[in-house]
PDB file of N, CA and C in Angstrom:
ATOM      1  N   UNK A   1      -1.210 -31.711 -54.191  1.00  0.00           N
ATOM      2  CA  UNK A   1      -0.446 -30.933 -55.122  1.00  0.00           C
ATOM      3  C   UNK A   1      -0.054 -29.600 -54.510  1.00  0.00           C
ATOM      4  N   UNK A   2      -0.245 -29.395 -53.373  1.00  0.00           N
ATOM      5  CA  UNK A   2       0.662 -28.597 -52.444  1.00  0.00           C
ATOM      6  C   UNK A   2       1.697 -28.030 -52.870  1.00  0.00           C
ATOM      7  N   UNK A   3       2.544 -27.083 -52.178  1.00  0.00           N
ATOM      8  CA  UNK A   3       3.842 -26.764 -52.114  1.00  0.00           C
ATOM      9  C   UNK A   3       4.441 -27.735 -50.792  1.00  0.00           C
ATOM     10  N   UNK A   4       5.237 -28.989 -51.202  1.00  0.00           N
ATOM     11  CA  UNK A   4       5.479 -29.513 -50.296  1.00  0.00           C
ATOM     12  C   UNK A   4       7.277 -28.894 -49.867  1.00  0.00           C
ATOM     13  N   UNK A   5       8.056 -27.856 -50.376  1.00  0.00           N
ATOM     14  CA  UNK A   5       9.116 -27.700 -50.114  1.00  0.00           C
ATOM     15  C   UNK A   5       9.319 -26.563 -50.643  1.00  0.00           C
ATOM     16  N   UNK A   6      10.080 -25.738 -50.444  1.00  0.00           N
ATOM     17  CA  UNK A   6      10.608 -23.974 -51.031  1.00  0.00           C
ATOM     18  C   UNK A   6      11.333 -24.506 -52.345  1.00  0.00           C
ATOM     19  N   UNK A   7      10.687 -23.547 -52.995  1.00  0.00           N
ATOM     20  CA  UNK A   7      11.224 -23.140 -54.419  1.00  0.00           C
ATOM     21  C   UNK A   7      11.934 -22.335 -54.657  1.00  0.00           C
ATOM     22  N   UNK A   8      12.912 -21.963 -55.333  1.00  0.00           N
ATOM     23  CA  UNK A   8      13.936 -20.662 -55.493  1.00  0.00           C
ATOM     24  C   UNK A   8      12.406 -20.145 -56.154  1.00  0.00           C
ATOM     25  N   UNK A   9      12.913 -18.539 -55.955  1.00  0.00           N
ATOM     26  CA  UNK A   9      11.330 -17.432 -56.543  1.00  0.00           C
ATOM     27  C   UNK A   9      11.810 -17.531 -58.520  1.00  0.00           C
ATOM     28  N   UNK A  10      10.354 -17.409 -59.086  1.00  0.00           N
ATOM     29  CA  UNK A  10      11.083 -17.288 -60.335  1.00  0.00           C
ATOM     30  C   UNK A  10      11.698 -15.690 -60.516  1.00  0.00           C
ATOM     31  N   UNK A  11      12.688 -15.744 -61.489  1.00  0.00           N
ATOM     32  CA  UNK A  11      12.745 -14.219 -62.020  1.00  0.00           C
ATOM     33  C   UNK A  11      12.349 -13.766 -63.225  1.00  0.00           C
ATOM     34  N   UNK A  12      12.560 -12.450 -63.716  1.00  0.00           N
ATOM     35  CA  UNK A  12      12.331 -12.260 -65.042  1.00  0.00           C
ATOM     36  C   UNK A  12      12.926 -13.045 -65.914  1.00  0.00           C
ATOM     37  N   UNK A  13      13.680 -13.505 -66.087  1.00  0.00           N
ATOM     38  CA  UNK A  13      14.762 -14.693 -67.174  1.00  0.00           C
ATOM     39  C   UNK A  13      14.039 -15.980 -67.175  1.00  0.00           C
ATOM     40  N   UNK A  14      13.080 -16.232 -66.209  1.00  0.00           N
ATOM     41  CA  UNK A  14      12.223 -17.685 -66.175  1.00  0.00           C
ATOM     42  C   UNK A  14      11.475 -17.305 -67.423  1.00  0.00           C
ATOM     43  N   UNK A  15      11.189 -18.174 -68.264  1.00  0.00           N
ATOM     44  CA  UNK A  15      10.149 -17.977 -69.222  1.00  0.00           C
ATOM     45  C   UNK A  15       9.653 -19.523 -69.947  1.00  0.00           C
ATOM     46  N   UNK A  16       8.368 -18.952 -69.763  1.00  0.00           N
ATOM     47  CA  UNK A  16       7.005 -19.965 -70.283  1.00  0.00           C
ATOM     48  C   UNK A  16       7.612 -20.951 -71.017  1.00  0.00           C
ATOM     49  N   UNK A  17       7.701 -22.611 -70.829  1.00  0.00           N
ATOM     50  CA  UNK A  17       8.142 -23.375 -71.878  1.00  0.00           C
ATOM     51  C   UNK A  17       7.160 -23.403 -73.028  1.00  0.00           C
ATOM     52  N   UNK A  18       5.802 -23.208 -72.792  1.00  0.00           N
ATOM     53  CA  UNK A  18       5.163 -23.187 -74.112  1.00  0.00           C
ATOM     54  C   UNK A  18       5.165 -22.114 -74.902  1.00  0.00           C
ATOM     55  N   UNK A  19       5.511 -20.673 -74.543  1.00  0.00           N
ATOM     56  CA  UNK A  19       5.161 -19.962 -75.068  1.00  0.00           C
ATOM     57  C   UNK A  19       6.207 -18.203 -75.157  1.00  0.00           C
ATOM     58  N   UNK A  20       6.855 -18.276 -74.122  1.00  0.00           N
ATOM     59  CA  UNK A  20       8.098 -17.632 -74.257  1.00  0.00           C
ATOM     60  C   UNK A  20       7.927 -16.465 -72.902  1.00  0.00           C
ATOM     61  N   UNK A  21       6.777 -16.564 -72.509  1.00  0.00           N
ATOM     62  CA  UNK A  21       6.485 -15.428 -72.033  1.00  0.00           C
ATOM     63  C   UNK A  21       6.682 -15.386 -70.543  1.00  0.00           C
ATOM     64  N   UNK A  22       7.026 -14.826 -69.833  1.00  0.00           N
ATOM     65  CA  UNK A  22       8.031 -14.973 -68.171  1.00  0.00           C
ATOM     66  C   UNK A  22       6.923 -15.856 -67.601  1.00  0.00           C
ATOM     67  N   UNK A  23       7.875 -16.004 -66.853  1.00  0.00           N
ATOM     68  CA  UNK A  23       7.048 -17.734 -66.319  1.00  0.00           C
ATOM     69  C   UNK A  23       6.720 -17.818 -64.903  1.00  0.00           C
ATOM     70  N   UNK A  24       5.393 -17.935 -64.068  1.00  0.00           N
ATOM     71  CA  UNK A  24       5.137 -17.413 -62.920  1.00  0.00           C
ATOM     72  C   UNK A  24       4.655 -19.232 -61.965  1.00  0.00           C
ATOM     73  N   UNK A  25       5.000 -19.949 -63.320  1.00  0.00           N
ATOM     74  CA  UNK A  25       4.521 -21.319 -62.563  1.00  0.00           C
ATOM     75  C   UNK A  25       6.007 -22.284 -62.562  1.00  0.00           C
ATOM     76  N   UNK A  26       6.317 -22.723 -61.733  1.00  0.00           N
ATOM     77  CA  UNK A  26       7.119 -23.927 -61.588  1.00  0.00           C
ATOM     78  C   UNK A  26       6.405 -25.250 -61.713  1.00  0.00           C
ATOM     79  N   UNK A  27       6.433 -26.264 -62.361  1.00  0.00           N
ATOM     80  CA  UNK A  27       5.876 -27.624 -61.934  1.00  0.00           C
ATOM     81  C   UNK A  27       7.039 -28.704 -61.819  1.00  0.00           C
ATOM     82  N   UNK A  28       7.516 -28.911 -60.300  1.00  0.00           N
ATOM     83  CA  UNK A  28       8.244 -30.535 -60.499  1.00  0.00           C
ATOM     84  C   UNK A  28       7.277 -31.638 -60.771  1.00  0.00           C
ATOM     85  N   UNK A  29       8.017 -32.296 -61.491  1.00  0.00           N
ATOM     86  CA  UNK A  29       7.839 -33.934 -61.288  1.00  0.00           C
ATOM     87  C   UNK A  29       8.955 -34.425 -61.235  1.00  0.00           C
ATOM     88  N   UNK A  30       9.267 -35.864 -61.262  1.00  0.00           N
ATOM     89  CA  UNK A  30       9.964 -36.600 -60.624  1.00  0.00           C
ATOM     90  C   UNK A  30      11.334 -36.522 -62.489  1.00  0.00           C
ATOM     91  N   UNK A  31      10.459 -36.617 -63.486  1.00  0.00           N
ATOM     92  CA  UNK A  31      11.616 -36.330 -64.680  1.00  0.00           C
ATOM     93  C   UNK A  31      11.456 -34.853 -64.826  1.00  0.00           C
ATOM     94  N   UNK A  32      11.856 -34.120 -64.075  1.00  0.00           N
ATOM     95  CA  UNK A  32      12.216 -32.683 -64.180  1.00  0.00           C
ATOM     96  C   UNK A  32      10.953 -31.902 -64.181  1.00  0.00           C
ATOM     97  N   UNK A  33      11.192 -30.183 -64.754  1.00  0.00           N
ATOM     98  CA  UNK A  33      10.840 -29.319 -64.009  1.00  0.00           C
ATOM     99  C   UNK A  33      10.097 -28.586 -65.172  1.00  0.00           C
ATOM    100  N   UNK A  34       8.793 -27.547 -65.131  1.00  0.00           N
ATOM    101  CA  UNK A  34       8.273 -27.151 -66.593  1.00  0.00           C
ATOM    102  C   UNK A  34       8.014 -26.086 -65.559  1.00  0.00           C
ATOM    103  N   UNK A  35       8.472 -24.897 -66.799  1.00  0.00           N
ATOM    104  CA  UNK A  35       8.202 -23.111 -66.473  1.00  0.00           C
ATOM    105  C   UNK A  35       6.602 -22.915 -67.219  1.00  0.00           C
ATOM    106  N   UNK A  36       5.962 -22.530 -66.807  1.00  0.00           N
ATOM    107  CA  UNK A  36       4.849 -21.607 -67.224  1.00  0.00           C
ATOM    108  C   UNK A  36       4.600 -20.242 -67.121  1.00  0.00           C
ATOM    109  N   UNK A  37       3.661 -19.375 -68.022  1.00  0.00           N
ATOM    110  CA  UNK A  37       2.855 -18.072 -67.756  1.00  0.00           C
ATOM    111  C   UNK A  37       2.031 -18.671 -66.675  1.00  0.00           C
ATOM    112  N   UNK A  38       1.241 -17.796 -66.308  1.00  0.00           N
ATOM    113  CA  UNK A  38      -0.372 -17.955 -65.536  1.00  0.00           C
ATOM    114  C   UNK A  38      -0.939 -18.433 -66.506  1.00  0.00           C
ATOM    115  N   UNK A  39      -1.111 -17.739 -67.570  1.00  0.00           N
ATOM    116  CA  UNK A  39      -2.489 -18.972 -68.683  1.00  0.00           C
ATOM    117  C   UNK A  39      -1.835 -20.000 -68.656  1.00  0.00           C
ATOM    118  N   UNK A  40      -0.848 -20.417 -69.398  1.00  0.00           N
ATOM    119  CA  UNK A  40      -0.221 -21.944 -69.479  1.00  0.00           C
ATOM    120  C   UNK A  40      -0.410 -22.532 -68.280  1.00  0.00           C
ATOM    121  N   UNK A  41      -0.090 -22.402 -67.391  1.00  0.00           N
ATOM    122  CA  UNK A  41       0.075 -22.725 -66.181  1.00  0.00           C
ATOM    123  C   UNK A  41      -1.332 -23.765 -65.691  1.00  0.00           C
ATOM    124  N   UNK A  42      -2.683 -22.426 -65.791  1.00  0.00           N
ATOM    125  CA  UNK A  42      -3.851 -22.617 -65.174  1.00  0.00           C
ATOM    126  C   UNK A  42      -4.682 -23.460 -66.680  1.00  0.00           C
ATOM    127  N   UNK A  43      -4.104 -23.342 -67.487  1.00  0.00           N
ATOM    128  CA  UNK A  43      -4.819 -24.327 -68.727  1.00  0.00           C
ATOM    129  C   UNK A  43      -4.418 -25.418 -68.373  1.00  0.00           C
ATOM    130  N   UNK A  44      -2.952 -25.742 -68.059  1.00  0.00           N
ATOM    131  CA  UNK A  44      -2.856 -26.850 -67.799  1.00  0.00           C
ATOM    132  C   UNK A  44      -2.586 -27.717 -66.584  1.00  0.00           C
ATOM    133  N   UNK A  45      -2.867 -27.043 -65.588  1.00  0.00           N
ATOM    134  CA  UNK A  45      -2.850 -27.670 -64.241  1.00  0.00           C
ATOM    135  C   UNK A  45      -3.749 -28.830 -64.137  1.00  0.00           C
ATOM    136  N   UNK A  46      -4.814 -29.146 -64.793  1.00  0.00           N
ATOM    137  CA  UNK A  46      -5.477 -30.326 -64.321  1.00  0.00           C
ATOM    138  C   UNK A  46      -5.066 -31.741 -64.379  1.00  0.00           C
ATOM    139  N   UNK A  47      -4.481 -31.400 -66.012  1.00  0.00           N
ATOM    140  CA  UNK A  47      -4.088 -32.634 -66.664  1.00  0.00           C
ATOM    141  C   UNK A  47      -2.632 -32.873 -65.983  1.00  0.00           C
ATOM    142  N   UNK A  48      -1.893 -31.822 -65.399  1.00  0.00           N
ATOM    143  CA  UNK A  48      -0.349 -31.813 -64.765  1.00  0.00           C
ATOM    144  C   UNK A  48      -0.610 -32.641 -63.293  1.00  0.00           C
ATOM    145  N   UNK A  49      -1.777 -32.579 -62.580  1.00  0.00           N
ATOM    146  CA  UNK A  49      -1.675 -32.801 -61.332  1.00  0.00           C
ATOM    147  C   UNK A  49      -1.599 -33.965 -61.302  1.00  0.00           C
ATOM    148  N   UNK A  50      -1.714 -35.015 -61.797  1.00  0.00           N
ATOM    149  CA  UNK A  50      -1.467 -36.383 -61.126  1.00  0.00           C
ATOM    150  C   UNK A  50       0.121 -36.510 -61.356  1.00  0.00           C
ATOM    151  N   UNK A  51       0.782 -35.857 -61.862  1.00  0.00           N
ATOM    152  CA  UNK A  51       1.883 -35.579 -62.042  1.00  0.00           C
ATOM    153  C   UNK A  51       3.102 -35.161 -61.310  1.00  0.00           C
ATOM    154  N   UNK A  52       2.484 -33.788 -60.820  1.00  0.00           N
ATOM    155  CA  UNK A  52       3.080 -33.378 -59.587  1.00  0.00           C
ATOM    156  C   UNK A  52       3.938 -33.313 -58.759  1.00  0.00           C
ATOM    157  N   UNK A  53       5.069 -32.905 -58.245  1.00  0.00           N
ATOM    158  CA  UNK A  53       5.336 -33.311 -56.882  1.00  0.00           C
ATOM    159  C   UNK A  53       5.306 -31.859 -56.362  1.00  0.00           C
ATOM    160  N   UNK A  54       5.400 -31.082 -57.006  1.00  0.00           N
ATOM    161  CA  UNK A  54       5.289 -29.545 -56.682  1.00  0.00           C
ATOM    162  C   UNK A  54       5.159 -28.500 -57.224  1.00  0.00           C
ATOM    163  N   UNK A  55       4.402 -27.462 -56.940  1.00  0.00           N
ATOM    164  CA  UNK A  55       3.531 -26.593 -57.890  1.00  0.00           C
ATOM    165  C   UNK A  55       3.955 -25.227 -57.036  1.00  0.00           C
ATOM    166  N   UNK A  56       4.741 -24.516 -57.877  1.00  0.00           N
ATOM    167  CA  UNK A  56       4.975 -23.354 -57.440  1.00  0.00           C
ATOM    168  C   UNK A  56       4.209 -22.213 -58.053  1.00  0.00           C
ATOM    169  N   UNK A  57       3.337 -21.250 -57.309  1.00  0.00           N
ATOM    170  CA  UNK A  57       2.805 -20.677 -57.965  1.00  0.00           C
ATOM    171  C   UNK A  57       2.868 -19.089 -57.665  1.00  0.00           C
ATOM    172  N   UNK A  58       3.233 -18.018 -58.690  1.00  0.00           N
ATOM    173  CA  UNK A  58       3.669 -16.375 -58.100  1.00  0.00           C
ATOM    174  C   UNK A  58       3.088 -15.906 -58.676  1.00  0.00           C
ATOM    175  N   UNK A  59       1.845 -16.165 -59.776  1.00  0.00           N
ATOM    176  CA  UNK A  59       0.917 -15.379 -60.524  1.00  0.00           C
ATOM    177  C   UNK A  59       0.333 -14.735 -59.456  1.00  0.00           C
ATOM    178  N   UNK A  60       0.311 -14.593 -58.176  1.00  0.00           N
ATOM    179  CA  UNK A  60      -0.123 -13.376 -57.246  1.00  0.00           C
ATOM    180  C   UNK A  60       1.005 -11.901 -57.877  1.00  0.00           C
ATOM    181  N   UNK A  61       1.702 -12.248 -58.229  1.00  0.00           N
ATOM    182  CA  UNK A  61       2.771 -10.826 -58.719  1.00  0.00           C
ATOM    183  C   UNK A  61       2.359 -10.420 -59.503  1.00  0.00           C
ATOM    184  N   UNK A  62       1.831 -10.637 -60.498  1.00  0.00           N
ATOM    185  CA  UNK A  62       0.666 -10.269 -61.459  1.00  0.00           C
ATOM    186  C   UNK A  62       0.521  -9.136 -61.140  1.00  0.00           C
ATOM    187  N   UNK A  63      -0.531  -8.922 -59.930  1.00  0.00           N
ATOM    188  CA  UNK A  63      -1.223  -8.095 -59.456  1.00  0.00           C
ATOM    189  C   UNK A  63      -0.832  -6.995 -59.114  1.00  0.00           C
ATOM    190  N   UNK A  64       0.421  -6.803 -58.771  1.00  0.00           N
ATOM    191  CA  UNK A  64       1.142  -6.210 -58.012  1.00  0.00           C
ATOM    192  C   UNK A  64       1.993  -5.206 -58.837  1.00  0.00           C
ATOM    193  N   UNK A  65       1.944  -5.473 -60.273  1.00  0.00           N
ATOM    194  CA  UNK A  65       2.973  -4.510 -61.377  1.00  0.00           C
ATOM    195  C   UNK A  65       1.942  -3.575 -62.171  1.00  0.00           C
TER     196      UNK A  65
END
């Protein structure tokens, strides 16, 4: 569940499909693409990974504002 390929970076306008809130996770799968926060994201990464094809992750920016 790697980053097997470059992701465009998210921006501020990306926002959380569950929850509205800017979105720091990308997840492909093969029927399209789901925005997350960091919580959404890390709540649901377990059950997402067999899923997968790529997991973009910038909740390191977090840190950084």
């Amino acid at each position: 569940m790697e980053n097997v390929k470059e992701s465009p970076r998210l921006i501020a306008t990306d926002r959380c499909d569950v929850c509205g809130a800017q979105a720091y996770i990308r997840v492909e799968m093969e029927t399209g693409e789901l925005l997350f926060c960091a919580h959404h994201g890390n709540a649901n990464k377990e059950k997402l990974q067999p899923l997968t094809i790529n997991w973009h992750d910038q909740s390191e920016d977090l840190s950084q504002k």
